[in-house]
C-alpha atoms as a PDB file:
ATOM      1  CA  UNK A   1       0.554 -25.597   4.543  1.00  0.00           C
ATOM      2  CA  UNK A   2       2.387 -22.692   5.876  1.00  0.00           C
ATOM      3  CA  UNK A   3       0.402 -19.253   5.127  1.00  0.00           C
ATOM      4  CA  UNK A   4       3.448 -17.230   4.372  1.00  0.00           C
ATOM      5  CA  UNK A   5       5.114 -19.500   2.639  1.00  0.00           C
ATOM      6  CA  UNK A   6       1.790 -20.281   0.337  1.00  0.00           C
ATOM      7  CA  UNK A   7       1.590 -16.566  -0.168  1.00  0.00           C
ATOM      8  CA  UNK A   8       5.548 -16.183  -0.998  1.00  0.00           C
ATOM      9  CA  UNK A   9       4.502 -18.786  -4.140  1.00  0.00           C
ATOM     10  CA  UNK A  10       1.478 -17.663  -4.933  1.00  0.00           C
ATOM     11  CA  UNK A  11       2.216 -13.084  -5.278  1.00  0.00           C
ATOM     12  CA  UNK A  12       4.801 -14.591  -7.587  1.00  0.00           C
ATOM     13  CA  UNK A  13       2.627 -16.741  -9.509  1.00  0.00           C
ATOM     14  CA  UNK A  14       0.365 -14.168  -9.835  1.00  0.00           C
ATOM     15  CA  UNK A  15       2.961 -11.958 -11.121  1.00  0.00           C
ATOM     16  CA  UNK A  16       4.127 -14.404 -14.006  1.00  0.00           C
ATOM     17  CA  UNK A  17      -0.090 -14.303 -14.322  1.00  0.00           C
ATOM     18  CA  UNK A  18      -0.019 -10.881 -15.059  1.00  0.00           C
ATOM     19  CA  UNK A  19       3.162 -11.051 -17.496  1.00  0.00           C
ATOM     20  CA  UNK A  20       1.330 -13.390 -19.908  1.00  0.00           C
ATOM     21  CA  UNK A  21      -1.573 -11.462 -19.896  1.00  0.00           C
ATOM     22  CA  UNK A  22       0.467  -8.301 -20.639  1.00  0.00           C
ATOM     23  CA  UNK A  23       1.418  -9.616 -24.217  1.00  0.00           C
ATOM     24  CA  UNK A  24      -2.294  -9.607 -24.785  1.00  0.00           C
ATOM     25  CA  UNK A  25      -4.882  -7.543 -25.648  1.00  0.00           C
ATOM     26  CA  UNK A  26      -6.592  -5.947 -23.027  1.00  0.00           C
ATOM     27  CA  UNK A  27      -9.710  -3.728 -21.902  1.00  0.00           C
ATOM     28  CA  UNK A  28      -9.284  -0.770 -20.002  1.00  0.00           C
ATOM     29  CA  UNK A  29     -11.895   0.633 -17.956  1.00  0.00           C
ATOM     30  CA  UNK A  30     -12.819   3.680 -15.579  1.00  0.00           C
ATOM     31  CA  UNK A  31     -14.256   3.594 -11.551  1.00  0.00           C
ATOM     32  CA  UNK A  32     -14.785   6.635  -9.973  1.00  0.00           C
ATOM     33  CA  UNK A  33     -13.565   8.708 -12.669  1.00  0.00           C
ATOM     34  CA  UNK A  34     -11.487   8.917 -16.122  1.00  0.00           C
ATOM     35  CA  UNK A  35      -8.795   8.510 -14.732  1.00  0.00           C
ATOM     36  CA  UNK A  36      -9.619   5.703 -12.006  1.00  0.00           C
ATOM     37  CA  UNK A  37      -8.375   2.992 -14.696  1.00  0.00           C
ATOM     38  CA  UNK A  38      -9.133  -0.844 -13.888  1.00  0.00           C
ATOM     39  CA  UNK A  39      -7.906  -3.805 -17.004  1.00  0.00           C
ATOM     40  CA  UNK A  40      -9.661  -6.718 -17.518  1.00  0.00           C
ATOM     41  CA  UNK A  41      -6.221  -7.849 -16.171  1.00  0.00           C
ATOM     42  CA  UNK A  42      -6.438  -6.356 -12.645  1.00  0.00           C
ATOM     43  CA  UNK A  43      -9.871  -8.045 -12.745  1.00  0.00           C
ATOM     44  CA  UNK A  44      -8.612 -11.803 -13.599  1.00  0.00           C
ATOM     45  CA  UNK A  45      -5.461 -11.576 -11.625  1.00  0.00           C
ATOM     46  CA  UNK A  46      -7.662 -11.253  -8.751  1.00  0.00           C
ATOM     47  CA  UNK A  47      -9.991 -13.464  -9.601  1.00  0.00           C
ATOM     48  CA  UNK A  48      -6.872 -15.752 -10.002  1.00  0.00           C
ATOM     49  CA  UNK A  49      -5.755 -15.300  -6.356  1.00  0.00           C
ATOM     50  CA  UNK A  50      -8.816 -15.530  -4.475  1.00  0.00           C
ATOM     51  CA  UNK A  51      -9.524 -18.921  -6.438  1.00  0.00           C
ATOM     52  CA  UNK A  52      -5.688 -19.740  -5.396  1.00  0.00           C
ATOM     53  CA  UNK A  53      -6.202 -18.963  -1.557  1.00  0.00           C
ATOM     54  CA  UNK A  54      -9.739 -20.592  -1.579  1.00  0.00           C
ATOM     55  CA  UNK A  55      -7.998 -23.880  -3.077  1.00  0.00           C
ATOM     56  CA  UNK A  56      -6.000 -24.215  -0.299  1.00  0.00           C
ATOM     57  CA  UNK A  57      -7.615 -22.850   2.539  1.00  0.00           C
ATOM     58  CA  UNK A  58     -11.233 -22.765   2.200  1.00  0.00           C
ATOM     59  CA  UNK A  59     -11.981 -20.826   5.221  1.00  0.00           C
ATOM     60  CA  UNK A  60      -9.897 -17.524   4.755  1.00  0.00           C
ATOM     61  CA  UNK A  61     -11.818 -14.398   3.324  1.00  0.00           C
ATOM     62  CA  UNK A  62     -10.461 -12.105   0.807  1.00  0.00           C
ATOM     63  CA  UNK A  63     -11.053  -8.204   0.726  1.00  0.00           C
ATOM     64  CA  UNK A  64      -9.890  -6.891  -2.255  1.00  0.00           C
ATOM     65  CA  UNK A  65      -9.638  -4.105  -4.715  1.00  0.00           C
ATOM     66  CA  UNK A  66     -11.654  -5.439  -7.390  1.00  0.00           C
ATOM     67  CA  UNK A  67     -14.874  -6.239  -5.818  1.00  0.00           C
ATOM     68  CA  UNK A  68     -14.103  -9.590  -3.227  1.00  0.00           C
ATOM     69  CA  UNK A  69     -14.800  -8.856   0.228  1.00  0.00           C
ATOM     70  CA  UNK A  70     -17.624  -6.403  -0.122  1.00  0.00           C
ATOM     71  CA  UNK A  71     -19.614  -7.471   2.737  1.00  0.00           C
ATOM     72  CA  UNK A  72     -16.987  -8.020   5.264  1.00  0.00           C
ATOM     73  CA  UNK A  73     -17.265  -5.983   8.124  1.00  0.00           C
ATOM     74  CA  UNK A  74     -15.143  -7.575  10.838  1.00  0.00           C
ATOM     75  CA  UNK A  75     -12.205  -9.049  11.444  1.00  0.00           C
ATOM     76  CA  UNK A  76     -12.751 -12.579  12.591  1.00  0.00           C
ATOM     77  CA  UNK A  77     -10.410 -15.238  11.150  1.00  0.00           C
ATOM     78  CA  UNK A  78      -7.684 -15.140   8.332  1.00  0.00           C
ATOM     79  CA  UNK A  79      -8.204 -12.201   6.390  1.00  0.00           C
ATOM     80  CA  UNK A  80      -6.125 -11.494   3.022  1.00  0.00           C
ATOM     81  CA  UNK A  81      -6.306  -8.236   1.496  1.00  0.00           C
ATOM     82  CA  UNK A  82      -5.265  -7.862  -1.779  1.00  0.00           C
ATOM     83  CA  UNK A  83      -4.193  -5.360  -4.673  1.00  0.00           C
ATOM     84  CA  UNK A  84      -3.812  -7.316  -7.867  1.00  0.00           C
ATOM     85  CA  UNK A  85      -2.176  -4.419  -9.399  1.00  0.00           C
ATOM     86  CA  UNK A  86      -1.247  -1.385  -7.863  1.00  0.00           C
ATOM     87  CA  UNK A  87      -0.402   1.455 -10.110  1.00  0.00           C
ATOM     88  CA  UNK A  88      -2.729   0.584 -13.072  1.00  0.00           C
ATOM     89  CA  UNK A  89      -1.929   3.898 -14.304  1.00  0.00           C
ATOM     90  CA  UNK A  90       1.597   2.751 -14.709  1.00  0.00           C
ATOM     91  CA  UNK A  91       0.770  -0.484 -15.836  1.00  0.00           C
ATOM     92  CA  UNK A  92      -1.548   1.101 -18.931  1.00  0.00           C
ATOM     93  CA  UNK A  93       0.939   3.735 -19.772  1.00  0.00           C
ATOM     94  CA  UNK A  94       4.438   2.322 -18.770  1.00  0.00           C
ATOM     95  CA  UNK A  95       4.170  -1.324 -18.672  1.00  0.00           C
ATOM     96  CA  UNK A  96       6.075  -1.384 -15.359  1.00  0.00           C
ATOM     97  CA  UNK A  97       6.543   0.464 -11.632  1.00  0.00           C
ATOM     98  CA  UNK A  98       3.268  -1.734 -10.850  1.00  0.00           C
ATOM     99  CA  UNK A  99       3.026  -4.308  -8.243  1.00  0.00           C
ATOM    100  CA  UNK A 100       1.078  -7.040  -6.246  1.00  0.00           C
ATOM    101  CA  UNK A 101       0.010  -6.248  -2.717  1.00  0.00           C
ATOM    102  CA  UNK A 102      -0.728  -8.808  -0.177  1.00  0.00           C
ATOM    103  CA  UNK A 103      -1.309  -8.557   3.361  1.00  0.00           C
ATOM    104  CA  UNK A 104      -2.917 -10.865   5.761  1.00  0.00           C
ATOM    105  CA  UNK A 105      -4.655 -10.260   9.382  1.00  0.00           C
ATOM    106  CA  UNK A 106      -5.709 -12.848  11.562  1.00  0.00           C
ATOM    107  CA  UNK A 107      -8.537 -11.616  14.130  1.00  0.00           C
ATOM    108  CA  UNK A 108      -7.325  -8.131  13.345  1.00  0.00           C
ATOM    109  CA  UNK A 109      -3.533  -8.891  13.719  1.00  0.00           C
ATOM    110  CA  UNK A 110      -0.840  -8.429  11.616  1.00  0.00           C
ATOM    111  CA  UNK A 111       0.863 -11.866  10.580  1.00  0.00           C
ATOM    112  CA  UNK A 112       2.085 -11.258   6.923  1.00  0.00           C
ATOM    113  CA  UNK A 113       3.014  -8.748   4.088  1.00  0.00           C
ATOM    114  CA  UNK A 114       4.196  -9.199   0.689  1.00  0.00           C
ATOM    115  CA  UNK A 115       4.938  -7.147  -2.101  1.00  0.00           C
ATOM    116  CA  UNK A 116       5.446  -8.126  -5.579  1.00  0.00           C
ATOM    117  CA  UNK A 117       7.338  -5.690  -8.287  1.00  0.00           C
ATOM    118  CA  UNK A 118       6.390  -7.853 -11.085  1.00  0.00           C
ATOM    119  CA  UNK A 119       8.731  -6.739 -13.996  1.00  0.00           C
ATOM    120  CA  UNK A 120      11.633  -6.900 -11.741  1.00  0.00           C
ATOM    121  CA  UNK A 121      10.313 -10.240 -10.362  1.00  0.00           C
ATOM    122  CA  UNK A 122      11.634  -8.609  -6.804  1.00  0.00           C
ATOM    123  CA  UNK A 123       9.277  -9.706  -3.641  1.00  0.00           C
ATOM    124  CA  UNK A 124       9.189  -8.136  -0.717  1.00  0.00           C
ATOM    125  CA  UNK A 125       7.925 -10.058   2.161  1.00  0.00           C
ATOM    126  CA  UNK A 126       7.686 -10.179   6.074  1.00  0.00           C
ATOM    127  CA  UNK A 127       6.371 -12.391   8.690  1.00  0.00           C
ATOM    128  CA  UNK A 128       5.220 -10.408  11.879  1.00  0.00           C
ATOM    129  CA  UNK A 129       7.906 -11.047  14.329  1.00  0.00           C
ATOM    130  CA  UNK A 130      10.595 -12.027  11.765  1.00  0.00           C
ATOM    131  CA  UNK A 131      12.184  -8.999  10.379  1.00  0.00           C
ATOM    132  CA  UNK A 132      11.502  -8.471   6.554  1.00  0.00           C
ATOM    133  CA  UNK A 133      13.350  -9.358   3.388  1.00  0.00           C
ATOM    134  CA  UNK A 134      13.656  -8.282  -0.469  1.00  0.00           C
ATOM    135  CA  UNK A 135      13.997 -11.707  -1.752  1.00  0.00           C
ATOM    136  CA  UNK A 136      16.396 -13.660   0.374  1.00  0.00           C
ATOM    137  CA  UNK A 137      17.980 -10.375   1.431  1.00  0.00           C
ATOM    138  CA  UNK A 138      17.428  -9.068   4.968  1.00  0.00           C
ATOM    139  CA  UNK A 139      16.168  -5.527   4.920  1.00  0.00           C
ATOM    140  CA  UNK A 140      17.563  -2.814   7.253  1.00  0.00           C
ATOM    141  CA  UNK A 141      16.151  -1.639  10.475  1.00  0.00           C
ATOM    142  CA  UNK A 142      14.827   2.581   9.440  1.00  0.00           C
ATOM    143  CA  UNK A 143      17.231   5.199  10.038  1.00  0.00           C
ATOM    144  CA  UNK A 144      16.235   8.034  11.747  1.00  0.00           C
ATOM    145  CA  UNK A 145      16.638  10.493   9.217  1.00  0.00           C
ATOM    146  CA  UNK A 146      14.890  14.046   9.833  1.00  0.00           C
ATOM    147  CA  UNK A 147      11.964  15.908   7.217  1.00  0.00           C
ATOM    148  CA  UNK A 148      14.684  18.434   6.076  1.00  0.00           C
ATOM    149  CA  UNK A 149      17.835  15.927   4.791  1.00  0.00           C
ATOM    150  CA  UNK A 150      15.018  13.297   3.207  1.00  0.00           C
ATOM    151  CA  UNK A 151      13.207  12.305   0.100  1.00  0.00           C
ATOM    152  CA  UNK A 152       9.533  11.468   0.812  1.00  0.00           C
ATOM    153  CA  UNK A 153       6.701  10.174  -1.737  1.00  0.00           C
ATOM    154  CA  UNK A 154       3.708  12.446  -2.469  1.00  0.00           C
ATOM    155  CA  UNK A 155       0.196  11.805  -4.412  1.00  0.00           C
ATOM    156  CA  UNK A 156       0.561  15.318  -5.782  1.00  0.00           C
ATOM    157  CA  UNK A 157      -3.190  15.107  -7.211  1.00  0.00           C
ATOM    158  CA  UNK A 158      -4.781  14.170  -3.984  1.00  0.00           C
ATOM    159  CA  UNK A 159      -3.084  17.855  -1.868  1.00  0.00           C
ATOM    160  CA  UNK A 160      -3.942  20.291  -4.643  1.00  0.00           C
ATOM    161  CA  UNK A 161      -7.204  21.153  -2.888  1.00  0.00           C
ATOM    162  CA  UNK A 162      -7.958  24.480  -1.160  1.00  0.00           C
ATOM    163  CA  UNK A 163      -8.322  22.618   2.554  1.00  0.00           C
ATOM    164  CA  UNK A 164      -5.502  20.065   1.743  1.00  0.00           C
ATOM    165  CA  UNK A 165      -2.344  22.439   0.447  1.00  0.00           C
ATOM    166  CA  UNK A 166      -1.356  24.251   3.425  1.00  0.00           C
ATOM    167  CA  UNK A 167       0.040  21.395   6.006  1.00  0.00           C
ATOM    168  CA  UNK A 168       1.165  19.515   2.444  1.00  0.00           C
ATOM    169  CA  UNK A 169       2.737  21.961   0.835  1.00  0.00           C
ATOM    170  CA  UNK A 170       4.701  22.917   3.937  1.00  0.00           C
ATOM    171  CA  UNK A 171       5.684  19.475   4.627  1.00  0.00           C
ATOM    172  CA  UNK A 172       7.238  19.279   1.048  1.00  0.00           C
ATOM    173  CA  UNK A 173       8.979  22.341   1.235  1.00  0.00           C
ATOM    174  CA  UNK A 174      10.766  21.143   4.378  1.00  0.00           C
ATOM    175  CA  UNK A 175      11.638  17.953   3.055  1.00  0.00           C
ATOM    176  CA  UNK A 176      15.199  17.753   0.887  1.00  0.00           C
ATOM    177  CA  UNK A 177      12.669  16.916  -1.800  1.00  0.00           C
ATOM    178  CA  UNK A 178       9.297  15.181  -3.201  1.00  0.00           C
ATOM    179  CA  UNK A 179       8.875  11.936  -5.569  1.00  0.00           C
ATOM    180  CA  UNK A 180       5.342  10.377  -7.076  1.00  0.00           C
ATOM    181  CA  UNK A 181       5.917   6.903  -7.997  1.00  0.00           C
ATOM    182  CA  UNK A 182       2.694   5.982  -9.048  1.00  0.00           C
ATOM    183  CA  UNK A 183       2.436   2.767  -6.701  1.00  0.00           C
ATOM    184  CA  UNK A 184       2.274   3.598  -2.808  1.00  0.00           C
ATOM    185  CA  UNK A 185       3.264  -0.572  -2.577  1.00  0.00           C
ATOM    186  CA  UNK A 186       6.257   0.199  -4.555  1.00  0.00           C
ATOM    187  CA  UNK A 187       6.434   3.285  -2.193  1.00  0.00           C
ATOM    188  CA  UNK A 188       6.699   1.395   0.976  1.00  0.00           C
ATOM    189  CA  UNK A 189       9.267  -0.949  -1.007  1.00  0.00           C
ATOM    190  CA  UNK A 190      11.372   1.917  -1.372  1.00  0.00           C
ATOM    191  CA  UNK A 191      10.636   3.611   1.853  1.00  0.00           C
ATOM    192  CA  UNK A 192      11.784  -0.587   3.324  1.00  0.00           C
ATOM    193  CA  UNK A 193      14.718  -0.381   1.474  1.00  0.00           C
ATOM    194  CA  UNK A 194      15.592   2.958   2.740  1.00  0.00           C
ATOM    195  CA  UNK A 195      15.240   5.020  -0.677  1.00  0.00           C
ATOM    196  CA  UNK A 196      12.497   7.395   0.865  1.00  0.00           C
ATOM    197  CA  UNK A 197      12.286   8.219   4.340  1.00  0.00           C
ATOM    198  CA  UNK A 198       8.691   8.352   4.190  1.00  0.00           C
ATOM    199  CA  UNK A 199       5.804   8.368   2.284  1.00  0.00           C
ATOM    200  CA  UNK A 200       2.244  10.697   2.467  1.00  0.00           C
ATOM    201  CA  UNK A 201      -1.084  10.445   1.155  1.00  0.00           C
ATOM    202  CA  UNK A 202      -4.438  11.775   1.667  1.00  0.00           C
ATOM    203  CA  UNK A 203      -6.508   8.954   0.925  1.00  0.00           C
ATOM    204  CA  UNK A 204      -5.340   5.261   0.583  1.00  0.00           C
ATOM    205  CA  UNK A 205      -7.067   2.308   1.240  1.00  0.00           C
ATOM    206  CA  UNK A 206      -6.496  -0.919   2.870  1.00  0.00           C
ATOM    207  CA  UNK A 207      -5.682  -2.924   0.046  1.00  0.00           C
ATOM    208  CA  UNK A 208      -3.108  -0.262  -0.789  1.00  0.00           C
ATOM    209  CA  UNK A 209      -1.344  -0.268   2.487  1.00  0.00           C
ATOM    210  CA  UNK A 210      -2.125  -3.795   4.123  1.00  0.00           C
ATOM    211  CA  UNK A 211       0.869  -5.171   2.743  1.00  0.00           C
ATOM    212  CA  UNK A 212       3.227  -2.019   2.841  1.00  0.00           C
ATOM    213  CA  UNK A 213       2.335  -1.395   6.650  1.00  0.00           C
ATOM    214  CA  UNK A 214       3.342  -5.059   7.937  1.00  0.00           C
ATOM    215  CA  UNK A 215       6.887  -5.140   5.922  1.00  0.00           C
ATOM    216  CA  UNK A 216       7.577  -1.761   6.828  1.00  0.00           C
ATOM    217  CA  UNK A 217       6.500  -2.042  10.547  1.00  0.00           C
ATOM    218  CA  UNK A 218       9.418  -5.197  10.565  1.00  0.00           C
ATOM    219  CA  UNK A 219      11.797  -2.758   9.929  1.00  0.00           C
ATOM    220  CA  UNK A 220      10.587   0.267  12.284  1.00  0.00           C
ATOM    221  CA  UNK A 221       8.846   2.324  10.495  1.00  0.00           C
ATOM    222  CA  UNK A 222       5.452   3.797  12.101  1.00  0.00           C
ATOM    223  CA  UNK A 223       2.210   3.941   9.836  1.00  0.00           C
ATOM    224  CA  UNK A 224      -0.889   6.383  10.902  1.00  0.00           C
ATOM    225  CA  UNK A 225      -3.429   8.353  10.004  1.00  0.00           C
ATOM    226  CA  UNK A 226      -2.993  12.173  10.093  1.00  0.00           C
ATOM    227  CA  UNK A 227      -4.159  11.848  13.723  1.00  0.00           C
ATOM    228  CA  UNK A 228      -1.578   9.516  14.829  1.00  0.00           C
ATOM    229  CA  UNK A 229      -4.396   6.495  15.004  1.00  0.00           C
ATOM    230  CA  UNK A 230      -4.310   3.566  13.345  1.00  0.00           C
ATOM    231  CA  UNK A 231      -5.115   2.856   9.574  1.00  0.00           C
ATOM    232  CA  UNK A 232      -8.394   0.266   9.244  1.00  0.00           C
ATOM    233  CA  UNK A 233      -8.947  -2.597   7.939  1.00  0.00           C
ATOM    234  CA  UNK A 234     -11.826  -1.904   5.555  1.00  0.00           C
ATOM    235  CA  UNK A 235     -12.044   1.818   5.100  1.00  0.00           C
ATOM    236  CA  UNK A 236     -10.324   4.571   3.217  1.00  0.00           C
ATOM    237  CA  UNK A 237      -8.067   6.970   5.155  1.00  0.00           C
ATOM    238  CA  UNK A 238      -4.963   9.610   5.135  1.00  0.00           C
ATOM    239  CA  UNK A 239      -1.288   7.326   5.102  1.00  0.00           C
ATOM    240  CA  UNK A 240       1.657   8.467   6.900  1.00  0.00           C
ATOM    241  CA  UNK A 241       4.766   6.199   7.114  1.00  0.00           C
ATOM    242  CA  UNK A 242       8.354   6.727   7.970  1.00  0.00           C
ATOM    243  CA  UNK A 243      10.908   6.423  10.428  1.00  0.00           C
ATOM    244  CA  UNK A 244       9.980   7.451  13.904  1.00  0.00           C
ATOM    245  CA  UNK A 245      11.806  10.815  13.940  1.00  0.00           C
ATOM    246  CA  UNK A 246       9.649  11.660  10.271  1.00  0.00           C
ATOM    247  CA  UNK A 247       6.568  10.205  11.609  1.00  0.00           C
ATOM    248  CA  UNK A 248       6.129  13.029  14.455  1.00  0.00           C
ATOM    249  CA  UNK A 249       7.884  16.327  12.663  1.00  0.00           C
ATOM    250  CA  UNK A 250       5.000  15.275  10.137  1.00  0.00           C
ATOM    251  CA  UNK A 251       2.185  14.825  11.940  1.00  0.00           C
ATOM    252  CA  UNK A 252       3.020  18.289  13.790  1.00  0.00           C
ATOM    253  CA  UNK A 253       2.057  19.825  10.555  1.00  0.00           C
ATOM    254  CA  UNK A 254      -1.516  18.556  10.955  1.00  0.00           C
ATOM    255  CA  UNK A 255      -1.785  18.886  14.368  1.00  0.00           C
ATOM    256  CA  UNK A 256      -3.729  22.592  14.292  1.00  0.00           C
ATOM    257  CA  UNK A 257      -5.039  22.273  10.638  1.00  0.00           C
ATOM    258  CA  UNK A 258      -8.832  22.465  12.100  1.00  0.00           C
ATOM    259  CA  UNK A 259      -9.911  22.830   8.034  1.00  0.00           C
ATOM    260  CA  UNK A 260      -7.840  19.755   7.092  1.00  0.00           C
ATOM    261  CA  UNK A 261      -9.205  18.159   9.962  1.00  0.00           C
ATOM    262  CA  UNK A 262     -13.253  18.968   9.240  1.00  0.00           C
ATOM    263  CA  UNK A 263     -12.533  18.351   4.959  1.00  0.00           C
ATOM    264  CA  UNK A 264     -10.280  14.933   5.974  1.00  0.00           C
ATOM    265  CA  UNK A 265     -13.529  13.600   8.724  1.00  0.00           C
ATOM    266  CA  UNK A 266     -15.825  14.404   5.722  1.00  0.00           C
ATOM    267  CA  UNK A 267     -13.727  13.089   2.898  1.00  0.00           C
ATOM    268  CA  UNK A 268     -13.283   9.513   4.877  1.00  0.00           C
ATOM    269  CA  UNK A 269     -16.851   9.623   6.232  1.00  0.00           C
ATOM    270  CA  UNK A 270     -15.483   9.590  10.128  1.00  0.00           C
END
């Protein structure tokens, strides 16, 4: 069985998982803090997929939010990495603008991404090599649209910070304007179908981005760290995506920032 094709079906199984469960009662807990919310929902919907992909192909690791994937270290073999819902917060408060995030490596290479806006039952998907797509729809190459005419997505709670504002708060007051979603899948949805022209965070991790990077990298987009380097696999780090043109204005803002640059090395544990 194809991979992308089994993971088309099964991000939007997953999603019609998570609708059923919705009508139910459910308990809400905190991680790292009160406001670090996790469901018993984003708990069973992964347990849901990892039992799905282990069904079918026995010998594929998972990595993802919830716990699977703890111990893995490298990047041997078919990896999938997996957000069964990102934007909890949204999903506790709003009961929407929350998605599925899948995106799969093998031996460290891209080969698919797939995004899953559950209440609007739109997927976005890509195959490395074959362009990307919201549903059957073929998405548009990135436009190379500068900081000062574009919209661009923010974490506004994570750049608040003494050594973070400067180089942020610049960047936003360039840009036409700022948006917080609440979802940085949905956010590279939108920044693939051309709503935002690029998208900023200081910390994401891979099961976050895995699937956003690999649909958006179809279409042109570039994806770093604040450095320029490229995000990980398996550890938390600063997100910058947009066109190409957005991608460098932006990372000129961090270029000198020597107390972004000590607080950021800390922060991620570099």
């Amino acid at each position: 069985m194809d991979i992308y094709d089994f993971g088309k079906g099964l991000i939007v199984e997953a999603g019609s998982f998570i609708e059923k469960h919705m009508l139910e009662s459910f308990h809400i807990d905190s991680k790292s803090n009160p406001n670090d919310l996790v469901t018993d929902v984003d708990k069973e919907t992964e347990n849901f997929i990892y039992n799905q992909i282990l069904e079918h192909f026995p010998e594929h690791r998972i990595v993802g939010e919830e716990g699977h994937g703890e111990d893995i270290n490298d990047d041997e073999g078919v990896i999938w990495i997996v957000d069964p819902i990102d934007g909890t917060l949204n999903f506790v408060h709003q009961a929407e603008h929350f998605a599925i995030s899948i995106g799969v490596f093998i031996d460290g290479k891209p080969y698919c991404g797939l995004i899953y806006d559950c209440m609007k039952h739109d997927l976005y998907h890509a195959k490395f090599g074959e362009g990307a797509y919201l549903n059957d729809e073929p998405l548009h190459r990135a436009k190379n649209e500068p900081l000062n005419s574009s919209l661009i997505a923010v974490n506004p709670k994570r750049i608040l910070g003494e050594a973070t504002r400067d180089s942020f708060f610049n960047i936003m007051a360039e840009s036409r304007s700022v948006r917080s979603y609440g979802s940085a899948a949905l956010e590279f949805a939108m920044l693939a179908k051309g709503q935002i022209s690029a998208l900023l965070f200081f910390r994401l991790y891979p099961w976050d981005y895995a699937g956003g990077i690999i649909l958006t990298n179809e279409l042109g987009y570039i994806s770093s760290d604040i450095y320029g380097a490229s995000l990980p696999l398996f550890n938390s780090t600063s997100v910058i995506s947009g066109n190409p043109k957005i991608h460098e204005e932006i990372l000129q803002y961090f270029k000198d920032d020597k107390a972004l640059h000590e607080y950021h090395d800390n922060f991620h544990n570099l």
